[in-house]
PDBML (XML) file of the C-alpha atoms, coordinates in Angstrom:
<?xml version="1.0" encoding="UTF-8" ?>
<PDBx:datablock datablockName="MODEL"
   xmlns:PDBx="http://pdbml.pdb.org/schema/pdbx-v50.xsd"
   xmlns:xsi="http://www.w3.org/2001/XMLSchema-instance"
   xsi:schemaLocation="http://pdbml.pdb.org/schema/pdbx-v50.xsd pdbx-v50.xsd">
   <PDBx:atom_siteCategory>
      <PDBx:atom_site id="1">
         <PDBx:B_iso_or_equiv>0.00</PDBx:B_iso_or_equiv>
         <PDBx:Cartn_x>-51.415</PDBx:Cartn_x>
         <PDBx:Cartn_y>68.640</PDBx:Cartn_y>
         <PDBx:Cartn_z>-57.557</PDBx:Cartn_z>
         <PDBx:auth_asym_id>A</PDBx:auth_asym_id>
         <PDBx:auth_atom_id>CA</PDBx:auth_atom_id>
         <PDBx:auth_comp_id>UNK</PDBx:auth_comp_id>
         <PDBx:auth_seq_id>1</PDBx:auth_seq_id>
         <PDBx:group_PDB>ATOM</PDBx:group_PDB>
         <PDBx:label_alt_id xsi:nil="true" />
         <PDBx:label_asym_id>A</PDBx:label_asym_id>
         <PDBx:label_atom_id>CA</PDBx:label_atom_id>
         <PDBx:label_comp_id>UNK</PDBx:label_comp_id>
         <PDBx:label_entity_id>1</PDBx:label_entity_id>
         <PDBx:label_seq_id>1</PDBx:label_seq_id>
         <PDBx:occupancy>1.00</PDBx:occupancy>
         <PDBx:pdbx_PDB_model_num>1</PDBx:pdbx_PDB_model_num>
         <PDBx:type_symbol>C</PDBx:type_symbol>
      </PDBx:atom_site>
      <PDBx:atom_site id="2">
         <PDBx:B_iso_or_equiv>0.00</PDBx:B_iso_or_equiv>
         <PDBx:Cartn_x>-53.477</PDBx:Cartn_x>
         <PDBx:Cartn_y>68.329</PDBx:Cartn_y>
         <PDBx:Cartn_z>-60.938</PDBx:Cartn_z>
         <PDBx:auth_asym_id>A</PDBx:auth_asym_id>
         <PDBx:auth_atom_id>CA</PDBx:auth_atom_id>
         <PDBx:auth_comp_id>UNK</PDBx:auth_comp_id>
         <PDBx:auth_seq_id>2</PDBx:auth_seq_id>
         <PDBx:group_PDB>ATOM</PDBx:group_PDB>
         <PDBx:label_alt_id xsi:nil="true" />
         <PDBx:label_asym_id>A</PDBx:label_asym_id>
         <PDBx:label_atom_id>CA</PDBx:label_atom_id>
         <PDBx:label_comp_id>UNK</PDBx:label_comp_id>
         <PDBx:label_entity_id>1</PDBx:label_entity_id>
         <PDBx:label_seq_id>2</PDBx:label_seq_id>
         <PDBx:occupancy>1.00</PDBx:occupancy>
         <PDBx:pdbx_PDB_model_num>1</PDBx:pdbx_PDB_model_num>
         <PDBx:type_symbol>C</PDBx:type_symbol>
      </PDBx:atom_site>
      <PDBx:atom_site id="3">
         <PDBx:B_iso_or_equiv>0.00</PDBx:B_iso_or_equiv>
         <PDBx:Cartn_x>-54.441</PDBx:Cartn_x>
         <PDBx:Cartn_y>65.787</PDBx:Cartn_y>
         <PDBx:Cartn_z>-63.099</PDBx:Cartn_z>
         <PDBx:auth_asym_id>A</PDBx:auth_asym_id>
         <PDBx:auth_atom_id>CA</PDBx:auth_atom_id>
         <PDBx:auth_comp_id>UNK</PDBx:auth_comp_id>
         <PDBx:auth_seq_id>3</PDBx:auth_seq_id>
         <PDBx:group_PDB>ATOM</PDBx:group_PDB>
         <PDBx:label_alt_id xsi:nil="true" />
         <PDBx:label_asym_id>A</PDBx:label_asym_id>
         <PDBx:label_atom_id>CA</PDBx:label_atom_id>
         <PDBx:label_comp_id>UNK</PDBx:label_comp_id>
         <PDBx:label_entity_id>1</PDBx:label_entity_id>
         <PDBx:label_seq_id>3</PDBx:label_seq_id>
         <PDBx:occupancy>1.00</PDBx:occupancy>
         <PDBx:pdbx_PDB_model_num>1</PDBx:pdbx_PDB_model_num>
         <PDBx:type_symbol>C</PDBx:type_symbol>
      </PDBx:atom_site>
      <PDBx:atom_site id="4">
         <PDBx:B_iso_or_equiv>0.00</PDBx:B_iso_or_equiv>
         <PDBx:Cartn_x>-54.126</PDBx:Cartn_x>
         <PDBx:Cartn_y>62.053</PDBx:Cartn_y>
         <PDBx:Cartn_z>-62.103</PDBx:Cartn_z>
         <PDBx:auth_asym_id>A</PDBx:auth_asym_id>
         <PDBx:auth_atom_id>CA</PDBx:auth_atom_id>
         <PDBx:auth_comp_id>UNK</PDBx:auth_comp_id>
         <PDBx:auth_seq_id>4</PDBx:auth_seq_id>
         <PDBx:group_PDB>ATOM</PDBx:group_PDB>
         <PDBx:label_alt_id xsi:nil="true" />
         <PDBx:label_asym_id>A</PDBx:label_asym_id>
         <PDBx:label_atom_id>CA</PDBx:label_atom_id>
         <PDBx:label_comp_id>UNK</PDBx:label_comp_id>
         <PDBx:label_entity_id>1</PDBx:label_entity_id>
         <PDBx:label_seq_id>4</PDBx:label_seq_id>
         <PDBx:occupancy>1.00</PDBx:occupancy>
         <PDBx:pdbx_PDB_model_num>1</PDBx:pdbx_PDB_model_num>
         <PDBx:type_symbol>C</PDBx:type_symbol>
      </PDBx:atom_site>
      <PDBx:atom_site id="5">
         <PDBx:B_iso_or_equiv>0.00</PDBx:B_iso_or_equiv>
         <PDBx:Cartn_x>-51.853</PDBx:Cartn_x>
         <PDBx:Cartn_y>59.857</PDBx:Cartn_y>
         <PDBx:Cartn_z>-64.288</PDBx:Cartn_z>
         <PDBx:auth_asym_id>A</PDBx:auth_asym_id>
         <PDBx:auth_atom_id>CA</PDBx:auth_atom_id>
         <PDBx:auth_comp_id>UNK</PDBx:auth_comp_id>
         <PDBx:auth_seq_id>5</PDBx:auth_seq_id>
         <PDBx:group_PDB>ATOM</PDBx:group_PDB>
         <PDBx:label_alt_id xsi:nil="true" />
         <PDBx:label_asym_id>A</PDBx:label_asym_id>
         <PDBx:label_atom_id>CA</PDBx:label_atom_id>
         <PDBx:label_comp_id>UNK</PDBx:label_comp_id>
         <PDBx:label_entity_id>1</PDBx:label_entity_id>
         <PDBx:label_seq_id>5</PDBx:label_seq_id>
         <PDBx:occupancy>1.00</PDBx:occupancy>
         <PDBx:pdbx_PDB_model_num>1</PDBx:pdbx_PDB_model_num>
         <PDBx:type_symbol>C</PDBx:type_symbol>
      </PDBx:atom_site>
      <PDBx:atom_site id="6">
         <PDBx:B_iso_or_equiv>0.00</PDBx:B_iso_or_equiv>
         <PDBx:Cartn_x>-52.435</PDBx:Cartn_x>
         <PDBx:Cartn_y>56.849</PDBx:Cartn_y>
         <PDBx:Cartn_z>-65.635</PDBx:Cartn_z>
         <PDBx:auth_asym_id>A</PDBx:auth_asym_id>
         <PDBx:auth_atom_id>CA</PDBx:auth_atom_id>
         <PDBx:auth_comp_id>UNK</PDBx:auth_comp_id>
         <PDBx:auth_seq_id>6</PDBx:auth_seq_id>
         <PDBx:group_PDB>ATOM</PDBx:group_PDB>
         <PDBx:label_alt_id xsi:nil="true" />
         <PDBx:label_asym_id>A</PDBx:label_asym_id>
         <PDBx:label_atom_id>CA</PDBx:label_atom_id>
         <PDBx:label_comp_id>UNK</PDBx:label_comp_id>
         <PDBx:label_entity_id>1</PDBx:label_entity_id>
         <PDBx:label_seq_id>6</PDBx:label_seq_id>
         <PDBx:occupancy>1.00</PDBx:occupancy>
         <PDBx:pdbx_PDB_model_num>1</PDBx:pdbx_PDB_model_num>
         <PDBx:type_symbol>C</PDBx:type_symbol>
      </PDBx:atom_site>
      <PDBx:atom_site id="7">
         <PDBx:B_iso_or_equiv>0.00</PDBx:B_iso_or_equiv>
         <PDBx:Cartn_x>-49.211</PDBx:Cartn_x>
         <PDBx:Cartn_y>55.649</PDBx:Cartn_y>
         <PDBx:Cartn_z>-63.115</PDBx:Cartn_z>
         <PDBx:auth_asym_id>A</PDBx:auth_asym_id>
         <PDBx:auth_atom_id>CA</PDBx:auth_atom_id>
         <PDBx:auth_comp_id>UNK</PDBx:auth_comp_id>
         <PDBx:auth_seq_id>7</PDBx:auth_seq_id>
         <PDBx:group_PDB>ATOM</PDBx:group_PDB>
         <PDBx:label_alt_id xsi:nil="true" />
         <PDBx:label_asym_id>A</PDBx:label_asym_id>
         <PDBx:label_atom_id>CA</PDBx:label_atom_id>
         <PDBx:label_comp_id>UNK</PDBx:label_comp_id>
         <PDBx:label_entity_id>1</PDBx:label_entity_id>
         <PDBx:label_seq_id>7</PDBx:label_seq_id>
         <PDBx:occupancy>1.00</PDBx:occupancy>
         <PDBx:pdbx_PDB_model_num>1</PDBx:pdbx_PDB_model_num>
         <PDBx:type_symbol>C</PDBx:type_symbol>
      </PDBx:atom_site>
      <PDBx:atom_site id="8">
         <PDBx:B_iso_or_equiv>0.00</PDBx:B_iso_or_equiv>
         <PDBx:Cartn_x>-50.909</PDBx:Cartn_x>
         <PDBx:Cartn_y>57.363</PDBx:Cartn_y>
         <PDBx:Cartn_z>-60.075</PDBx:Cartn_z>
         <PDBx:auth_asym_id>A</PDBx:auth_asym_id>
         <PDBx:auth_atom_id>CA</PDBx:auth_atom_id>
         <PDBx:auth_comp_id>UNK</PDBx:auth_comp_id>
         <PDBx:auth_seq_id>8</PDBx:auth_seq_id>
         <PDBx:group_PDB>ATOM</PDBx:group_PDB>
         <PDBx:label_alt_id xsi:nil="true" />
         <PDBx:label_asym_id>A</PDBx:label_asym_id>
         <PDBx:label_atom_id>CA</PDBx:label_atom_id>
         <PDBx:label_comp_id>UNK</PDBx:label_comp_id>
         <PDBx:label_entity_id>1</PDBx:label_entity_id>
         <PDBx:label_seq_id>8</PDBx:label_seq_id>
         <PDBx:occupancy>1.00</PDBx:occupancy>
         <PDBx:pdbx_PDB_model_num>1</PDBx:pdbx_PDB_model_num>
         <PDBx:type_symbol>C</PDBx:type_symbol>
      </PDBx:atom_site>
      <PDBx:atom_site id="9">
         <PDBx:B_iso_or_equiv>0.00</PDBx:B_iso_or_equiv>
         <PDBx:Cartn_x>-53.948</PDBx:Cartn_x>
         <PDBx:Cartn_y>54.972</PDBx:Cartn_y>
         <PDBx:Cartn_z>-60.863</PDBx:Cartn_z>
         <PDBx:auth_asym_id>A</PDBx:auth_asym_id>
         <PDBx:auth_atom_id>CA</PDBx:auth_atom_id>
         <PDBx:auth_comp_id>UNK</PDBx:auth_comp_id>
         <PDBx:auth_seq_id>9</PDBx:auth_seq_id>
         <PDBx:group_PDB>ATOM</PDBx:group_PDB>
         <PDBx:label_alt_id xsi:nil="true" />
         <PDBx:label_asym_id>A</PDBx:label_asym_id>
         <PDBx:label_atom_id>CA</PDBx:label_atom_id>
         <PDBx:label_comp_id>UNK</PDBx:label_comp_id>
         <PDBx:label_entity_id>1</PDBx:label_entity_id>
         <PDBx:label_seq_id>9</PDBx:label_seq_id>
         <PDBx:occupancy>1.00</PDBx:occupancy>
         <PDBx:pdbx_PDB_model_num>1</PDBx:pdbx_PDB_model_num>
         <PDBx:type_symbol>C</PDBx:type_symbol>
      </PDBx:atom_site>
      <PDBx:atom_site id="10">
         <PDBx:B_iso_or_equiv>0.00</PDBx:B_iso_or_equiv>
         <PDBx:Cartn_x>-51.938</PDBx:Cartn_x>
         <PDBx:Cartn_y>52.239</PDBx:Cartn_y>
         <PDBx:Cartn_z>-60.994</PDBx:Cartn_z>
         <PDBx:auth_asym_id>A</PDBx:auth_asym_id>
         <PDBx:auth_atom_id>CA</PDBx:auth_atom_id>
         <PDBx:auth_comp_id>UNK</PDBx:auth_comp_id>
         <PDBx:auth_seq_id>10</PDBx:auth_seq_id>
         <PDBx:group_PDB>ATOM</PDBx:group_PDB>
         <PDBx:label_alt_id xsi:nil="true" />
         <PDBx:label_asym_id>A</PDBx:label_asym_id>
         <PDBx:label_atom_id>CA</PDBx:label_atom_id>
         <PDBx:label_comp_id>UNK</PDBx:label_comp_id>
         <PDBx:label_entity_id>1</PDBx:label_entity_id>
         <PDBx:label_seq_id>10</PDBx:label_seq_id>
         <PDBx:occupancy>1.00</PDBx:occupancy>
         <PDBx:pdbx_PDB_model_num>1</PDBx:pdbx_PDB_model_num>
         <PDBx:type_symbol>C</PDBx:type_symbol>
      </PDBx:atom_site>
      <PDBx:atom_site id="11">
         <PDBx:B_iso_or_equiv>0.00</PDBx:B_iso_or_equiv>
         <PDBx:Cartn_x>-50.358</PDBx:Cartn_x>
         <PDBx:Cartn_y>52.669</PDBx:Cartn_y>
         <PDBx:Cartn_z>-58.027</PDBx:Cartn_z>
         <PDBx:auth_asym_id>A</PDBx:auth_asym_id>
         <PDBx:auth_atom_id>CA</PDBx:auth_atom_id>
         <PDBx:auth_comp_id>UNK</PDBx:auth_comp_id>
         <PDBx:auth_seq_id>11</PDBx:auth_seq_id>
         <PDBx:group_PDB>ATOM</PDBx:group_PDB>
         <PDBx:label_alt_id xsi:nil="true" />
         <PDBx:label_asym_id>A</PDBx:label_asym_id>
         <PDBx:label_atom_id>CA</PDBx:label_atom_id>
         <PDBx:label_comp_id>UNK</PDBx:label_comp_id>
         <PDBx:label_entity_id>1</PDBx:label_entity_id>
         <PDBx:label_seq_id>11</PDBx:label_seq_id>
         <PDBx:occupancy>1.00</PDBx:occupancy>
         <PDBx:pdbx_PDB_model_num>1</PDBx:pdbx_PDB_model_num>
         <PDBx:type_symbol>C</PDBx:type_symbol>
      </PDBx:atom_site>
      <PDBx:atom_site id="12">
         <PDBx:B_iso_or_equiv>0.00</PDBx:B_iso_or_equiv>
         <PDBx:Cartn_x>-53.766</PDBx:Cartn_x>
         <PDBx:Cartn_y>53.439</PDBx:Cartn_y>
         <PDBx:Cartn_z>-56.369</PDBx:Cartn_z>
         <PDBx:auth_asym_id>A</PDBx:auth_asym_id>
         <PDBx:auth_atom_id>CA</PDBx:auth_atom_id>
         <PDBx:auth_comp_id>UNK</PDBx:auth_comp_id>
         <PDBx:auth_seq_id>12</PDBx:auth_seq_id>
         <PDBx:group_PDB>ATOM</PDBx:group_PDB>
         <PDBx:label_alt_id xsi:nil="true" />
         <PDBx:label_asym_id>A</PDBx:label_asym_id>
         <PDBx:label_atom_id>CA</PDBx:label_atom_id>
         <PDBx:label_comp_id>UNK</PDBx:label_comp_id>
         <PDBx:label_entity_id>1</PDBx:label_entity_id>
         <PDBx:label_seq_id>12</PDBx:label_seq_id>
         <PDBx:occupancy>1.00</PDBx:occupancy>
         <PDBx:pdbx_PDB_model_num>1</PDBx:pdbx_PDB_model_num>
         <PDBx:type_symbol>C</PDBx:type_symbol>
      </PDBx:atom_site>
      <PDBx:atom_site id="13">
         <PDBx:B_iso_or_equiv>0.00</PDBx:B_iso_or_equiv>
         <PDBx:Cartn_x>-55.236</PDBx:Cartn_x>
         <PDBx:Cartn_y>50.116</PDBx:Cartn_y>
         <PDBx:Cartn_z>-57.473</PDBx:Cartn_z>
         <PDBx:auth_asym_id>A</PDBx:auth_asym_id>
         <PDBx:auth_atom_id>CA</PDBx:auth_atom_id>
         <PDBx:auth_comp_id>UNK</PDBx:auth_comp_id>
         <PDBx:auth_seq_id>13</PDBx:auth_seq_id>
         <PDBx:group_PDB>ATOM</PDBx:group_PDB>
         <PDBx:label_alt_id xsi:nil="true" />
         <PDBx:label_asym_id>A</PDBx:label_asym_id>
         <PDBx:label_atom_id>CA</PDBx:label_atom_id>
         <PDBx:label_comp_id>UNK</PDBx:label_comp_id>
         <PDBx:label_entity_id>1</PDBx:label_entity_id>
         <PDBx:label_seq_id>13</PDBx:label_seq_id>
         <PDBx:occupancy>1.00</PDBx:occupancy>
         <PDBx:pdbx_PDB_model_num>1</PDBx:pdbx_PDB_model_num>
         <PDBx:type_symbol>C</PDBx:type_symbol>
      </PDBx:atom_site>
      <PDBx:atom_site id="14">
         <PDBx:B_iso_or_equiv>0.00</PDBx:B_iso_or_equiv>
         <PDBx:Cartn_x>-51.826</PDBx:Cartn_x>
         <PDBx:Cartn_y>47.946</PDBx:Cartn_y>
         <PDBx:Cartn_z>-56.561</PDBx:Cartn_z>
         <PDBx:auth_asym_id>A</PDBx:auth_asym_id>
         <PDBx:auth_atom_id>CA</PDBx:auth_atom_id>
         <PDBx:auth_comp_id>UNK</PDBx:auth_comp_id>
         <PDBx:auth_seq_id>14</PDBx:auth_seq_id>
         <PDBx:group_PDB>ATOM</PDBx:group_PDB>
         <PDBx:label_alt_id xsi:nil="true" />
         <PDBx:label_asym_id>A</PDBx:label_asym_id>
         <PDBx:label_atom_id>CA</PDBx:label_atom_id>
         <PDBx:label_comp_id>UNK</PDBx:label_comp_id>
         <PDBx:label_entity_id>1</PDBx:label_entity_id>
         <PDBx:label_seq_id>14</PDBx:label_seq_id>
         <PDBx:occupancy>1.00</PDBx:occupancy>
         <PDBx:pdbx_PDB_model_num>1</PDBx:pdbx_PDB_model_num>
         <PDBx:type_symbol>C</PDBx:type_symbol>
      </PDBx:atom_site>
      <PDBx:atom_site id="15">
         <PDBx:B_iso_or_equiv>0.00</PDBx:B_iso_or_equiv>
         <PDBx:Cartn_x>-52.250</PDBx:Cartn_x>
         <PDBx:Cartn_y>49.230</PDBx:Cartn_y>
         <PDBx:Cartn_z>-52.972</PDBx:Cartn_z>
         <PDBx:auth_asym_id>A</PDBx:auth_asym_id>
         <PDBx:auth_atom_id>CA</PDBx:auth_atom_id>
         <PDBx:auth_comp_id>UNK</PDBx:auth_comp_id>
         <PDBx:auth_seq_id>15</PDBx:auth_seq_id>
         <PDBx:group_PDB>ATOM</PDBx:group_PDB>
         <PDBx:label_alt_id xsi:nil="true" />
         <PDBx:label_asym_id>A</PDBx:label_asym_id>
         <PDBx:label_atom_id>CA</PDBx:label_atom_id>
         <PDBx:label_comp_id>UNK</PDBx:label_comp_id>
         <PDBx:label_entity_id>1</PDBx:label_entity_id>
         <PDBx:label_seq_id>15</PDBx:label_seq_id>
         <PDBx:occupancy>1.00</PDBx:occupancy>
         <PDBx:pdbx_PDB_model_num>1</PDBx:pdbx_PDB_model_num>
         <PDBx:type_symbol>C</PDBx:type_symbol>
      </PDBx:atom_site>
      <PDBx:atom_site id="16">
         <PDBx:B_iso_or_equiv>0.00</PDBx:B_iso_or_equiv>
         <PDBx:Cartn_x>-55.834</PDBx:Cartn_x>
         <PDBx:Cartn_y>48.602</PDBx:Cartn_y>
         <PDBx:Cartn_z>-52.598</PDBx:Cartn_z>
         <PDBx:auth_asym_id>A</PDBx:auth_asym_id>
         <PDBx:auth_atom_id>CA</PDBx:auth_atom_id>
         <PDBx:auth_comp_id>UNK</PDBx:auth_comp_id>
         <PDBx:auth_seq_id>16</PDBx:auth_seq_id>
         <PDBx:group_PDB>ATOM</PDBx:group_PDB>
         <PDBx:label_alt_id xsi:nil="true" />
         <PDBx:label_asym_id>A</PDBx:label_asym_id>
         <PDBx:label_atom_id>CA</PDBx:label_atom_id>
         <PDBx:label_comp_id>UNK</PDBx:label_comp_id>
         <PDBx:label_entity_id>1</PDBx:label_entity_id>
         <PDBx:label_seq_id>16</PDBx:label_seq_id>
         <PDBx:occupancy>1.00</PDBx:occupancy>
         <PDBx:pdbx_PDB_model_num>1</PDBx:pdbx_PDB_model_num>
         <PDBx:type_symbol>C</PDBx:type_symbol>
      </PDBx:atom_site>
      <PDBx:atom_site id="17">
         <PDBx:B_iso_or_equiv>0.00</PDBx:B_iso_or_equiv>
         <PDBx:Cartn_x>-55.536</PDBx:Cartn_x>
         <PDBx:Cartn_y>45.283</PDBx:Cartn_y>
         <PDBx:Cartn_z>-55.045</PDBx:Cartn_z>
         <PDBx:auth_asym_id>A</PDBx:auth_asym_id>
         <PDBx:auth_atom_id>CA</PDBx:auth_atom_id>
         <PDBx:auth_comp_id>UNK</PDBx:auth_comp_id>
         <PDBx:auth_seq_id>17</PDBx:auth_seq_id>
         <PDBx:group_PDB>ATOM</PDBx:group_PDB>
         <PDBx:label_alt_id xsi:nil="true" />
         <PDBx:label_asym_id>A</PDBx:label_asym_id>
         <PDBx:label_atom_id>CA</PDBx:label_atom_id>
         <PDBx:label_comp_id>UNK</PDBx:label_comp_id>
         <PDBx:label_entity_id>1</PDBx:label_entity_id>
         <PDBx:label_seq_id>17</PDBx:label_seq_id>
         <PDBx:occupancy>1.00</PDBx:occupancy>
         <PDBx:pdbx_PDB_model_num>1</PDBx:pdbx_PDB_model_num>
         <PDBx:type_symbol>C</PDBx:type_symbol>
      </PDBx:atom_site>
      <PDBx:atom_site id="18">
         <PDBx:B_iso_or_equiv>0.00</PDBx:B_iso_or_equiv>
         <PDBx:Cartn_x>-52.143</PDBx:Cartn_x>
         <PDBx:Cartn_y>44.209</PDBx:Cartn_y>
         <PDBx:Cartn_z>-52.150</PDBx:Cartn_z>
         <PDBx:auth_asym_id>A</PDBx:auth_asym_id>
         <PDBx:auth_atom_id>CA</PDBx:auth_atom_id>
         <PDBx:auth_comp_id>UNK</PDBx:auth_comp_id>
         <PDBx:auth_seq_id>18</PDBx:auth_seq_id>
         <PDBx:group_PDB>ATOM</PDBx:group_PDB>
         <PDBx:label_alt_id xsi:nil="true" />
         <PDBx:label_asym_id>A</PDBx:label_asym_id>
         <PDBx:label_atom_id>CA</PDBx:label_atom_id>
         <PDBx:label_comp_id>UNK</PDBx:label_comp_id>
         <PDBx:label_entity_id>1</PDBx:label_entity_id>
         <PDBx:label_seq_id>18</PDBx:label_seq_id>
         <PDBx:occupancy>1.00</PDBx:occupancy>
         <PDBx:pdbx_PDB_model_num>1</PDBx:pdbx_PDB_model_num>
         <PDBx:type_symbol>C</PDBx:type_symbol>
      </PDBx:atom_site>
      <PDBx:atom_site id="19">
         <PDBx:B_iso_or_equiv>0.00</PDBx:B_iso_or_equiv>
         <PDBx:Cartn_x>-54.231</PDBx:Cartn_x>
         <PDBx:Cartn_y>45.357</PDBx:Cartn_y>
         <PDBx:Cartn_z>-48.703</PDBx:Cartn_z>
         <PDBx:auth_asym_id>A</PDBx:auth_asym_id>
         <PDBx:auth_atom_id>CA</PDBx:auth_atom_id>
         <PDBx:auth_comp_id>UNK</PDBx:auth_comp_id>
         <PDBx:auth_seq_id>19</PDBx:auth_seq_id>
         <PDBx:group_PDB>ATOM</PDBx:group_PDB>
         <PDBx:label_alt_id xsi:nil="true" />
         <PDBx:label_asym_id>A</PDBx:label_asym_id>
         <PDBx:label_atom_id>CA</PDBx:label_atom_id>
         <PDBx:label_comp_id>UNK</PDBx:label_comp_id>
         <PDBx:label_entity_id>1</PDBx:label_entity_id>
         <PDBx:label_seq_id>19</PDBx:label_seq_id>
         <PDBx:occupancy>1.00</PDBx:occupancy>
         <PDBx:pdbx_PDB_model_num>1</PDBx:pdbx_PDB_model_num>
         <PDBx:type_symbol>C</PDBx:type_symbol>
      </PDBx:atom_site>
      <PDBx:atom_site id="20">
         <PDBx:B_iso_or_equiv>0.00</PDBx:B_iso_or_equiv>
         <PDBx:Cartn_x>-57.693</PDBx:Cartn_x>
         <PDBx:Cartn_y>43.608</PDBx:Cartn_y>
         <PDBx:Cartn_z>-50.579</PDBx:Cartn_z>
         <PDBx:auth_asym_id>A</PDBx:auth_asym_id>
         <PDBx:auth_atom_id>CA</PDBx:auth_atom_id>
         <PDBx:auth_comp_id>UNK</PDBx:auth_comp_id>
         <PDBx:auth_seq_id>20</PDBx:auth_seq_id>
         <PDBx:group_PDB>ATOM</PDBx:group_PDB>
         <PDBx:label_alt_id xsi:nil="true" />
         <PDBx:label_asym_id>A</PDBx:label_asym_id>
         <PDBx:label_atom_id>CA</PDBx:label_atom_id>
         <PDBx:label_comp_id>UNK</PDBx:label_comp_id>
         <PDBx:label_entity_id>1</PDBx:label_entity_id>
         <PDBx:label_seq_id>20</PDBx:label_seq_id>
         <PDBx:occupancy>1.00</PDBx:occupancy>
         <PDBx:pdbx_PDB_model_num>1</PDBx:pdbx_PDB_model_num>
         <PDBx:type_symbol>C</PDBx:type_symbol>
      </PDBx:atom_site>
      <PDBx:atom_site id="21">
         <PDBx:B_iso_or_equiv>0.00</PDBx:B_iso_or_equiv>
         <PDBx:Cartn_x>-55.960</PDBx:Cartn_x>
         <PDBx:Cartn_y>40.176</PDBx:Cartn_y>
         <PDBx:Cartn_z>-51.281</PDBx:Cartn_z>
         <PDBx:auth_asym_id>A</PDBx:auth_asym_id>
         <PDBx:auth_atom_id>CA</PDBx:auth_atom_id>
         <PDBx:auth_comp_id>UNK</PDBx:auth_comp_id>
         <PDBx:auth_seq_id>21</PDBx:auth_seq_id>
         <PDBx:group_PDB>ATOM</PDBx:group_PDB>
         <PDBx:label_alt_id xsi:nil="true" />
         <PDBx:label_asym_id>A</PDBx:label_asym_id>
         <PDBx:label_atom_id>CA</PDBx:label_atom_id>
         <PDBx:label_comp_id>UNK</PDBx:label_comp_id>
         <PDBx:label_entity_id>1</PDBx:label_entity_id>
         <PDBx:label_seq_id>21</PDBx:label_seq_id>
         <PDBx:occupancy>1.00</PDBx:occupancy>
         <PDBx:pdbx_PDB_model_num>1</PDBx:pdbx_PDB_model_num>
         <PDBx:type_symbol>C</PDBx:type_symbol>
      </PDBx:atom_site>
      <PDBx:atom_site id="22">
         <PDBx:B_iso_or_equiv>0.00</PDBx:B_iso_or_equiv>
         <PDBx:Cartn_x>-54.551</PDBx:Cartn_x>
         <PDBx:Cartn_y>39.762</PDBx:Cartn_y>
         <PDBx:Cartn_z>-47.610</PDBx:Cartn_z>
         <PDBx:auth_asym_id>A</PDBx:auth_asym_id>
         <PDBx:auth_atom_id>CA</PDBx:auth_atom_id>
         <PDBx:auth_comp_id>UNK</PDBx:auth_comp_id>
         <PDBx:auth_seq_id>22</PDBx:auth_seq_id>
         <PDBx:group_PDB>ATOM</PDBx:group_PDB>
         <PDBx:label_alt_id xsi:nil="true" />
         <PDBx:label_asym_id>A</PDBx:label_asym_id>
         <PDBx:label_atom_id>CA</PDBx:label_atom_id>
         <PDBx:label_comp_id>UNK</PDBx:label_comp_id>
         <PDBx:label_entity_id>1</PDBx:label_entity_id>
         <PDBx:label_seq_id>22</PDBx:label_seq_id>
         <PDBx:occupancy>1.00</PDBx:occupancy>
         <PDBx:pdbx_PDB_model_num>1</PDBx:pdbx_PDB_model_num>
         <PDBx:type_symbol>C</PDBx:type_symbol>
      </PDBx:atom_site>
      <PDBx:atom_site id="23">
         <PDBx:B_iso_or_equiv>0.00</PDBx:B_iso_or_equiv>
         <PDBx:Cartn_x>-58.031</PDBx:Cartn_x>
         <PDBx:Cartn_y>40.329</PDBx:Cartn_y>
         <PDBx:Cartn_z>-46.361</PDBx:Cartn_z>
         <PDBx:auth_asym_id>A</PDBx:auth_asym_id>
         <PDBx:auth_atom_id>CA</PDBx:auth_atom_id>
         <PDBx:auth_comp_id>UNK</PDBx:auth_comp_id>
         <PDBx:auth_seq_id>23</PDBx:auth_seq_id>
         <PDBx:group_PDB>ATOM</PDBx:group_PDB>
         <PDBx:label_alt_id xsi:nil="true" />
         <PDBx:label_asym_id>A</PDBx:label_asym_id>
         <PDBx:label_atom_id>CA</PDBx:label_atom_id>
         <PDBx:label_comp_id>UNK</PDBx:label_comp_id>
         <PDBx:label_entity_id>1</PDBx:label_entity_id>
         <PDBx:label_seq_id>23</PDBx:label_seq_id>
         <PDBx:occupancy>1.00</PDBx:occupancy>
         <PDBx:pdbx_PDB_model_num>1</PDBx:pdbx_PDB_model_num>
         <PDBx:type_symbol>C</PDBx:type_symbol>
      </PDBx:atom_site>
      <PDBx:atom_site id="24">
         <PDBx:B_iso_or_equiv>0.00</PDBx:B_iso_or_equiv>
         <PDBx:Cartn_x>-59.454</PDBx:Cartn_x>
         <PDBx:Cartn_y>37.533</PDBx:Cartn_y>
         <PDBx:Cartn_z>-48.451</PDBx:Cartn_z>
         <PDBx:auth_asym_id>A</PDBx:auth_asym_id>
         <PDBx:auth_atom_id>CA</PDBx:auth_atom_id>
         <PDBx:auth_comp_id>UNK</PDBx:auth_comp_id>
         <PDBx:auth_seq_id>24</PDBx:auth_seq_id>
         <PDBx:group_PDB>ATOM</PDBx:group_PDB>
         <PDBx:label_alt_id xsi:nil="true" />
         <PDBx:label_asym_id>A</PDBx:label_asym_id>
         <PDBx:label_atom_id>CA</PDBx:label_atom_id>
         <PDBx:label_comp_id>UNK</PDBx:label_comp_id>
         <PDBx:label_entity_id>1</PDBx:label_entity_id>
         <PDBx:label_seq_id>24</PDBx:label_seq_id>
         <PDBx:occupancy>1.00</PDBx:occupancy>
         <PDBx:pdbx_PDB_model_num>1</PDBx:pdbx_PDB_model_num>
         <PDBx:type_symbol>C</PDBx:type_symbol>
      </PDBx:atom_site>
      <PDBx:atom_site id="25">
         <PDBx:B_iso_or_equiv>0.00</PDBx:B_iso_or_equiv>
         <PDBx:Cartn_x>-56.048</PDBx:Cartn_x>
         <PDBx:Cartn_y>35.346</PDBx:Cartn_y>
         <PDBx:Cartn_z>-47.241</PDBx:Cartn_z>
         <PDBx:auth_asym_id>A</PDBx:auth_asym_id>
         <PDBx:auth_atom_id>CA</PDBx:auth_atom_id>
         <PDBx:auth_comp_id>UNK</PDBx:auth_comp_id>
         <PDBx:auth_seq_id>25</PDBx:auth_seq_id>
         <PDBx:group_PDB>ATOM</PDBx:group_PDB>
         <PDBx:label_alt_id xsi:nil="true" />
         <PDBx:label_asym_id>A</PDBx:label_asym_id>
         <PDBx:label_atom_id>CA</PDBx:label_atom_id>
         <PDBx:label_comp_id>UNK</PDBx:label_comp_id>
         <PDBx:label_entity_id>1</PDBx:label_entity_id>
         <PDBx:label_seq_id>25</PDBx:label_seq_id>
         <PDBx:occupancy>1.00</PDBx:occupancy>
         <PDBx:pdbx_PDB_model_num>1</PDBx:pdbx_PDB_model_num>
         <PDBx:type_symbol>C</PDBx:type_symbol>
      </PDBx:atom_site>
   </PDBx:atom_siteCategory>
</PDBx:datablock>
């Protein structure tokens, strides 16, 4: 779909950060 956004990165990282932190839990 093009370039990546600053947003879409955000969004990227807030998944991964969400999925990453219940894993250490």
């Amino acid at each position: 779909g093009g370039a990546v956004t600053r947003l879409q990165r955000e969004k990227a990282d807030e998944l991964f950060d969400r999925l990453s932190s219940l894993l250490r839990d």
